[in-house]
Protein backbone atom coordinates (compact mmCIF):
# COMPACT_ATOMS: atom_id res chain seq x y z
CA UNK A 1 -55.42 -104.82 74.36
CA UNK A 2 -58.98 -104.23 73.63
CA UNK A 3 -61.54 -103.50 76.68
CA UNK A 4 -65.16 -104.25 76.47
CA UNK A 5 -67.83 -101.77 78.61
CA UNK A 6 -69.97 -103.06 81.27
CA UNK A 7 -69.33 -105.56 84.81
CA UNK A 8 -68.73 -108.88 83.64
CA UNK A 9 -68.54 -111.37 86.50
CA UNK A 10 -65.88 -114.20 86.72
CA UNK A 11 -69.03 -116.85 86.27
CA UNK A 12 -69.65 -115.03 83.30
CA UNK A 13 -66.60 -114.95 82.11
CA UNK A 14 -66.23 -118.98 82.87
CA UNK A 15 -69.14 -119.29 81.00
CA UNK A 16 -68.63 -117.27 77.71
CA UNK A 17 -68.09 -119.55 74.67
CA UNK A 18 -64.40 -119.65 73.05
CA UNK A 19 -64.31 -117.31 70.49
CA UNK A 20 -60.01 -117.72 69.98
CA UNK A 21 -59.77 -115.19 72.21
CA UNK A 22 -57.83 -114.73 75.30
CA UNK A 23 -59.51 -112.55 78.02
CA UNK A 24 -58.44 -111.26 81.80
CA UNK A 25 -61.15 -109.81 83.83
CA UNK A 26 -60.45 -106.43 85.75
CA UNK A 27 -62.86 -105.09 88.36
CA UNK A 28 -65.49 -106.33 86.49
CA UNK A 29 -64.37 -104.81 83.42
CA UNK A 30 -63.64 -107.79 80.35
CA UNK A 31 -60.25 -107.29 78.85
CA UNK A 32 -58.98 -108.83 75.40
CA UNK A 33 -55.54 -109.87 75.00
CA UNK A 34 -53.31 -110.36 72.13
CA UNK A 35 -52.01 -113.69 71.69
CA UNK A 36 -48.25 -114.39 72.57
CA UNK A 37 -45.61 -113.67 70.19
CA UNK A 38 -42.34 -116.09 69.15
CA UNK A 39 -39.95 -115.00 71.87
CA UNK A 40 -42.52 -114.58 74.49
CA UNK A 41 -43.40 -118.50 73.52
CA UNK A 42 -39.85 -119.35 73.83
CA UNK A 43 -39.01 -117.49 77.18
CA UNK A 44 -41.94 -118.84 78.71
CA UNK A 45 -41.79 -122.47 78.06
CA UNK A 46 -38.16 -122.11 78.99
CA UNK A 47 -39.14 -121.01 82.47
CA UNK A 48 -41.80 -123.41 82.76
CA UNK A 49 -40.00 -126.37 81.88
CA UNK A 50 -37.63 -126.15 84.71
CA UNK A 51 -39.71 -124.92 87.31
CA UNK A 52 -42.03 -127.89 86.43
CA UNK A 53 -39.23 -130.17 86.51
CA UNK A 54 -38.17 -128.79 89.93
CA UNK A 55 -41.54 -129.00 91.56
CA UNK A 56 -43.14 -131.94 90.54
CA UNK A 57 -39.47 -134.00 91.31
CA UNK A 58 -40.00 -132.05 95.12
CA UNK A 59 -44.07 -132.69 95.17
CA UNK A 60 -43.77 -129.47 95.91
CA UNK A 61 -47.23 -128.11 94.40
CA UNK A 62 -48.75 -127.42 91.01
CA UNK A 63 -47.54 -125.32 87.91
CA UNK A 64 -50.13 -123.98 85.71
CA UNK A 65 -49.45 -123.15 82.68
CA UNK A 66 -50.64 -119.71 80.59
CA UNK A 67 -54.38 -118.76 80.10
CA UNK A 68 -54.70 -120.35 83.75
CA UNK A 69 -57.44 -118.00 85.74
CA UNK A 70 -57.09 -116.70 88.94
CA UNK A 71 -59.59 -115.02 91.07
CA UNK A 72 -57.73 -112.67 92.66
CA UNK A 73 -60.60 -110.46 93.84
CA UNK A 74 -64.87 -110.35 94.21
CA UNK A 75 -67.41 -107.48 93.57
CA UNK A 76 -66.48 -106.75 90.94
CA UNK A 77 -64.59 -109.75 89.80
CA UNK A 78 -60.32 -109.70 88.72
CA UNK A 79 -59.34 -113.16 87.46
CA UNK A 80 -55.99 -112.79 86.19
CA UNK A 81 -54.13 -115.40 83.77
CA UNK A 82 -50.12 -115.10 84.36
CA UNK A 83 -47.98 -116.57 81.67
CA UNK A 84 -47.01 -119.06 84.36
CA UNK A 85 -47.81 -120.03 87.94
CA UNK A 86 -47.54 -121.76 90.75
CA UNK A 87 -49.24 -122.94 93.56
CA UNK A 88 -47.65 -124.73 97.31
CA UNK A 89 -49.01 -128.00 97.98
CA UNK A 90 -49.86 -126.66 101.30
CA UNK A 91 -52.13 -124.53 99.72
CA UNK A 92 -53.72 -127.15 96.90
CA UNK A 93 -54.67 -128.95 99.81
CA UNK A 94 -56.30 -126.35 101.32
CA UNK A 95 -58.01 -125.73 98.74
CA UNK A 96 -58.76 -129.36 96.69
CA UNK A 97 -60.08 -129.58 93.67
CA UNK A 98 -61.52 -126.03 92.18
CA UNK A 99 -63.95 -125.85 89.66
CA UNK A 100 -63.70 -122.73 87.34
CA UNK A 101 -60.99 -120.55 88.22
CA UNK A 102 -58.58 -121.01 90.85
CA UNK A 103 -59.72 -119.29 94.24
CA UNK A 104 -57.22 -117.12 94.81
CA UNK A 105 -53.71 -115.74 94.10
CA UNK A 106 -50.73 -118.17 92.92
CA UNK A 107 -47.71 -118.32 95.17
CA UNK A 108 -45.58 -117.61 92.19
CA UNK A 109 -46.36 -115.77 89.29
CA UNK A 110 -44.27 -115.06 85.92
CA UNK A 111 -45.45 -112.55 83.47
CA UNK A 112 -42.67 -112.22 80.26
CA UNK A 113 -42.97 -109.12 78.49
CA UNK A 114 -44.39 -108.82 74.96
CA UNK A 115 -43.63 -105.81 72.26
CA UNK A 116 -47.16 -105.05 72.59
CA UNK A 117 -47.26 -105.08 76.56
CA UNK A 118 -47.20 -101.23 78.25
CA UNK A 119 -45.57 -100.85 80.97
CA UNK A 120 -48.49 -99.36 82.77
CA UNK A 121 -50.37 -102.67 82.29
CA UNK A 122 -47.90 -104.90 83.53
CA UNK A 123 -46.99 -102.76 86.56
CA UNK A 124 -51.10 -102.54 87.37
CA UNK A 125 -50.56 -106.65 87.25
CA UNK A 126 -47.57 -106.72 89.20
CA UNK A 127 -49.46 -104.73 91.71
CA UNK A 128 -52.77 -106.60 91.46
CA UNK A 129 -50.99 -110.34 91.64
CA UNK A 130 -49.16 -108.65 94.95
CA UNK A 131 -52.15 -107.05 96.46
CA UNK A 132 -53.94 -110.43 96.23
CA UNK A 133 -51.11 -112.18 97.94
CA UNK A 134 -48.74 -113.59 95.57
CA UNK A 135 -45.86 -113.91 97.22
CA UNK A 136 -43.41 -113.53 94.65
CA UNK A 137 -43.89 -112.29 91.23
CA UNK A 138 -40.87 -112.50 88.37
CA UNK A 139 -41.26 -109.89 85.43
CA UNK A 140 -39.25 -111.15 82.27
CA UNK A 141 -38.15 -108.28 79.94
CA UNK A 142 -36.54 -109.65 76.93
CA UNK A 143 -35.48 -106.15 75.19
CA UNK A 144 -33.16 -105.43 78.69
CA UNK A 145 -32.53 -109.51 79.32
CA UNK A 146 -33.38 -108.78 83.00
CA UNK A 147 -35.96 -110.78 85.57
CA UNK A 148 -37.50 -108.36 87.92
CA UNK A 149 -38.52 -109.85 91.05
CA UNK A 150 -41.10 -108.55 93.50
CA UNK A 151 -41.55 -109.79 97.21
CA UNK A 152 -43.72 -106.65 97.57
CA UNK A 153 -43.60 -102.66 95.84
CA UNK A 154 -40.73 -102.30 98.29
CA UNK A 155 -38.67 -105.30 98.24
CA UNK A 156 -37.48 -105.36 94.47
CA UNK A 157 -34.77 -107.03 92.80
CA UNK A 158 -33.36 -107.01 89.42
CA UNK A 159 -31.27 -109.70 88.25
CA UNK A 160 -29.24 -109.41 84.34
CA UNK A 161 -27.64 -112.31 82.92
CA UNK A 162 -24.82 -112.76 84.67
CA UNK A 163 -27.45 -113.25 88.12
CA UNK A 164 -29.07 -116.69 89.68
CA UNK A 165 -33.01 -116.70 90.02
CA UNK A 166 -33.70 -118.10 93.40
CA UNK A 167 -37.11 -119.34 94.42
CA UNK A 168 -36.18 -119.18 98.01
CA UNK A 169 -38.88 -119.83 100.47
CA UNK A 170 -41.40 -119.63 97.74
CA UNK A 171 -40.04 -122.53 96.18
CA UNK A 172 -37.53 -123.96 98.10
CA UNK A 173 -34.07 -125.43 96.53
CA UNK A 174 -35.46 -123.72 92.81
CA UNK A 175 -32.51 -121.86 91.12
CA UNK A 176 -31.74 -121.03 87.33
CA UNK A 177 -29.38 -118.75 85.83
CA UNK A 178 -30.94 -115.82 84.07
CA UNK A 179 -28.85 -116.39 81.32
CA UNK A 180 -30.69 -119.49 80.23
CA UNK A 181 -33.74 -118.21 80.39
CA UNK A 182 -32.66 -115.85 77.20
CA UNK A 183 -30.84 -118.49 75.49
C-alpha cells in the first residue's frame, strides 16, 4: 500500500481522474491499494453472489460490490471501500439516492484477506468500519480458511469450515457454510 502526504478531502477524492488505481481515504490522508489477487477474486464473488441472491429475493436492501466508497467519517475525511457491502432497506430509504460516496457506514461489511494485506491494516479497518457503525463486519482469511466476525472489539467470533455464517439480525434468514466460501 502506498500513502500519499497531505489532507485530501472525500470531494477531492470523488473528483480525481481514474488513473487504474484504487484508493481509500484515511483521515484525510490518500491511500493506494493494490489490486485484488486470484483467490481474493474468487472468495469474494463467492460471498457476494449469495448474499446478493439472498437479499434482493428478501428486498431486503442493497449489496455493493468492491471499490464501493463509504464515508465513514468528516474533518478530515475516511471513505472506506470494503470488498463487499451491504446496506438495510430501512436505511436506503433513509437515505435515497446519494451522489458520490455513500453517507455513512454499511450495515455489513466483508473484507477477504490478500497476501499483501498486514494485519495491522485490516484490524485499523475492522476498527474504523465498527467505530462508524457497521454493525457487523466478516474478515475472510484464506491462509487459516476461517471468517472472523465482529459485532464489536468485544463480541468476536471465529467460525472454520466445519461452522455456518449467520447474518442474524443484520440480515435476517442469511446463512452459508464457511466451507463454500473456500471451495
Amino acid at each position: 500500500m502506498l500513502t500519499h502526504t497531505g489532507i485530501t478531502t472525500a470531494n477531492e477524492l470523488w473528483q480525481m481522474p481514474p488513473d487504474g488505481r484504487r484508493y481509500e481515504l484515511v483521515q484525510g490522508e490518500l491511500r493506494q491499494m493494490a489490486p485484488a489477487g486470484n483467490e481474493h477474486g474468487q472468495l469474494t464473488v463467492r460471498i457476494t453472489w449469495r448474499l446478493a441472491q439472498h437479499v434482493e429475493t428478501n428486498r431486503l436492501g442493497v449489496v455493493f460490490a468492491a471499490e464501493t466508497g463509504f464515508l465513514i467519517s468528516s474533518a478530515p475525511d475516511t471513505v472506506r471501500a470494503p470488498d463487499l457491502a451491504f446496506v438495510s432497506q430501512k436505511r436506503i430509504e433513509e437515505v435515497g439516492q446519494a451522489e458520490g460516496y455513500w453517507p455513512g457506514a454499511p450495515d455489513l461489511v466483508v473484507e477477504v484477506i490478500s497476501p499483501n494485506d498486514r494485519y495491522t491494516d485490516v484490524e485499523e479497518k475492522t476498527t474504523d468500519w465498527l467505530a462508524a457503525g457497521t454493525r457487523m463486519v466478516l474478515i475472510v482469511n484464506p491462509r487459516k480458511r476461517i471468517v472472523t466476525v465482529y459485532r464489536s472489539l468485544h463480541e468476536i467470533t471465529i467460525l472454520t469450515a466445519d461452522d455456518t455464517l449467520s447474518g442474524d439480525d443484520v440480515v435476517p434468514g442469511w446463512q452459508v457454510a464457511v466451507g463454500d466460501i473456500f471451495g
